[in-house]
Protein backbone atom coordinates (compact mmCIF):
# COMPACT_ATOMS: atom_id res chain seq x y z
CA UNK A 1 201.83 -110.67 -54.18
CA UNK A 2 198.52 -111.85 -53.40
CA UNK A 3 199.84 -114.22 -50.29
CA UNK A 4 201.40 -111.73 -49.19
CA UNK A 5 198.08 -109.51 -49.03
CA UNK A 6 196.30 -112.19 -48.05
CA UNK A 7 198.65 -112.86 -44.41
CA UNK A 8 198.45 -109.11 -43.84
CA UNK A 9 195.07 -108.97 -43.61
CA UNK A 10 195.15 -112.05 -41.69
CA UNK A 11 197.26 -110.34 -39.34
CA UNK A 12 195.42 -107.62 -38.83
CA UNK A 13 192.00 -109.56 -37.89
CA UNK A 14 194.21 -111.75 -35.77
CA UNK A 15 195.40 -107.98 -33.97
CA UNK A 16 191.75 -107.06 -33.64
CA UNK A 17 190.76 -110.22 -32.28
CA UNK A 18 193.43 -110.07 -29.64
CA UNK A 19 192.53 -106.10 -29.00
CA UNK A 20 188.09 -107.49 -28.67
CA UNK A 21 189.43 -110.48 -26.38
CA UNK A 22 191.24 -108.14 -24.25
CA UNK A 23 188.16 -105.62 -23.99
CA UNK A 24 186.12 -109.23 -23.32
CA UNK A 25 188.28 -109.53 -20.52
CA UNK A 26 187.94 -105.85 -19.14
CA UNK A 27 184.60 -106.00 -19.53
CA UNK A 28 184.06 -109.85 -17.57
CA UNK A 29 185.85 -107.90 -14.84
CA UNK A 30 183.88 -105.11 -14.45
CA UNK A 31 181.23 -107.29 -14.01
CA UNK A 32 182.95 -109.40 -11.57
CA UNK A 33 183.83 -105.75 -9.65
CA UNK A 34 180.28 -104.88 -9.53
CA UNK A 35 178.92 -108.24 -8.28
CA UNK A 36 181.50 -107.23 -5.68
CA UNK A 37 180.07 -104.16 -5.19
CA UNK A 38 176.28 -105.49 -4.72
CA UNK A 39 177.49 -107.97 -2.13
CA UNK A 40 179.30 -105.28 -0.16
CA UNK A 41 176.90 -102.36 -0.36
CA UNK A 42 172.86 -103.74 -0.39
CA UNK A 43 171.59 -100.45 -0.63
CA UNK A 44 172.44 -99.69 -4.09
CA UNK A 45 171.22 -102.88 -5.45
CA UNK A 46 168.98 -102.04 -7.74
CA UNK A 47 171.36 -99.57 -9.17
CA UNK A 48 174.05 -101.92 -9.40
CA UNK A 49 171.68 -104.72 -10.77
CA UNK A 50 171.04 -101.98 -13.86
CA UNK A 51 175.23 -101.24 -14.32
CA UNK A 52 175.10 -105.22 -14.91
CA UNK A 53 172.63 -105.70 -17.21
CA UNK A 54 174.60 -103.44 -18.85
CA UNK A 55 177.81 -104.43 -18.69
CA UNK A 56 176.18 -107.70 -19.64
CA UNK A 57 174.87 -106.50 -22.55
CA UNK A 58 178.24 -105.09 -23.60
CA UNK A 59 179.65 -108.20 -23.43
CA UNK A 60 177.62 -110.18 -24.82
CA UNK A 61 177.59 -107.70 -27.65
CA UNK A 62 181.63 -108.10 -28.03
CA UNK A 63 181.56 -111.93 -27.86
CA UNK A 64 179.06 -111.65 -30.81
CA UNK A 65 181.96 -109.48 -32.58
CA UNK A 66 184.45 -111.46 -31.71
CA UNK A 67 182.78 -114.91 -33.18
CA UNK A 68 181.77 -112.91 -35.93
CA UNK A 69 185.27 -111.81 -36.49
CA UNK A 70 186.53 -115.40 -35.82
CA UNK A 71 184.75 -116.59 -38.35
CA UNK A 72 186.21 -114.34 -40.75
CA UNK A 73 190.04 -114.73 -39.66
CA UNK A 74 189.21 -118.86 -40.03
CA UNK A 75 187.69 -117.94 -43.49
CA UNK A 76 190.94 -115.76 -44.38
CA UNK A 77 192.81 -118.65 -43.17
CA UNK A 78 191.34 -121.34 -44.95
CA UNK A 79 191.88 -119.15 -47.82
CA UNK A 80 195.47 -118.10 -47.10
CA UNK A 81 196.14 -121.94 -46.41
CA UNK A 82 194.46 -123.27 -49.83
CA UNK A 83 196.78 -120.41 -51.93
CA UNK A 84 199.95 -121.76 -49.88
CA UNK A 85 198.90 -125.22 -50.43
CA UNK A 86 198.72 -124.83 -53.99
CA UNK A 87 202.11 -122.71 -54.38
CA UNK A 88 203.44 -125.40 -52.21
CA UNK A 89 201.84 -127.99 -55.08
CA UNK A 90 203.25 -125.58 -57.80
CA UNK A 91 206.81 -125.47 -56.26
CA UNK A 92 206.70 -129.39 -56.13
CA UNK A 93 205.72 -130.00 -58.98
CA UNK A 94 209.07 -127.58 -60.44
CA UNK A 95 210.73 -129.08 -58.23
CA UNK A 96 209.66 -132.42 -59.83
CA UNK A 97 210.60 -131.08 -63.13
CA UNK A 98 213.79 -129.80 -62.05
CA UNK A 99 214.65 -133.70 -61.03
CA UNK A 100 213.28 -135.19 -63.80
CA UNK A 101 215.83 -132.79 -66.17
CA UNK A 102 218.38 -133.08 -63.48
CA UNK A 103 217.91 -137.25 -64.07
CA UNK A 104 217.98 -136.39 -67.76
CA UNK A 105 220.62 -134.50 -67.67
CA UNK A 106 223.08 -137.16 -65.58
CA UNK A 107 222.11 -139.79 -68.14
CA UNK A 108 222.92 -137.29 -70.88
CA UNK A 109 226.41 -136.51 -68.82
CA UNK A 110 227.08 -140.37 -68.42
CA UNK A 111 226.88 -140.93 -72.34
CA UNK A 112 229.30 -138.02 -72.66
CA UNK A 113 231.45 -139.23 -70.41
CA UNK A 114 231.45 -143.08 -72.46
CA UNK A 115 232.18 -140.71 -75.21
CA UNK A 116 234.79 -139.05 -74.27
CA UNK A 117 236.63 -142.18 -72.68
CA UNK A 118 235.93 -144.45 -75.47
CA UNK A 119 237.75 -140.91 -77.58
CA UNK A 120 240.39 -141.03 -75.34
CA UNK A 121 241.48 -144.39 -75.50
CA UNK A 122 241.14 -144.14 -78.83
CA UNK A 123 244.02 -141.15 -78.70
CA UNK A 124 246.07 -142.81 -76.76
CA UNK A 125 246.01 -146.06 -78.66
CA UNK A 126 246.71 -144.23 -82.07
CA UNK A 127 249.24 -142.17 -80.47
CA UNK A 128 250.99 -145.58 -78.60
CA UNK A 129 251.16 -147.24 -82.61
CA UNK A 130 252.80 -143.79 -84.12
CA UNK A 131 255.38 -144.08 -81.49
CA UNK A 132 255.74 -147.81 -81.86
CA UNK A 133 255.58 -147.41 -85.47
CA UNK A 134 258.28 -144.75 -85.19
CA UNK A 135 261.01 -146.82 -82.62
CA UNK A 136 260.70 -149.15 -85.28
CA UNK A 137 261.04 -147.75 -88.39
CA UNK A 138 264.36 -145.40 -86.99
């Protein structure tokens, strides 16, 4: 239950990661737009200069958010990892087990199997003399 928590949530920083990269993008473009702008129209430089320092400041604001989120997803991760690694360890080591009774087991069915030869032959010997024994006592 807990893994399963554990790669929702890491889903969900991963989805808000993707939706801040996206805005990262929108926002590098509007910036690249308003350079644009500047170079085309001189007059409203100063203007345009202010637009972006702020558009700049948005950004840089977002890429902050987005490390910062990063960070958090790669912590989730690590964590997610470590609790898969270990139920991974876990279900080897059963898995192990299961062999090691599995190997048990085979040895036990090989003895049973002597067993029931070594009764069987036994049968059929005993039942070979009765009918000897038999033909030659009629």
């Amino acid at each position: 239950m807990k893994t399963r928590q554990l790669v929702v949530v890491v889903v969900v920083v991963v989805e808000v990661v993707v939706v801040v990269a996206v805005v990262i993008v929108e926002e590098v473009l509007v910036v690249v737009e308003v350079v644009v702008v500047v170079v085309e129209e001189e007059e409203v430089v100063e203007v345009v200069v202010i637009e972006v320092i702020v558009v700049v400041v948005k950004v840089v604001v977002v890429v902050v958010v987005v490390v910062v989120e990063v960070v958090i997803v790669v912590a989730v991760v690590v964590v997610v990892v470590k609790v898969v690694v270990v139920v991974v360890v876990e279900e080897v080591v059963i898995v192990v087990e299961v062999v090691e009774v599995v190997v048990e087991e085979v040895v036990v069915v090989e003895e049973v199997v002597v067993v029931v030869v070594v009764v069987v032959v036994v049968v059929v010997v005993v039942v070979v003399v009765v009918v000897v024994v038999v033909v030659v006592v009629s």
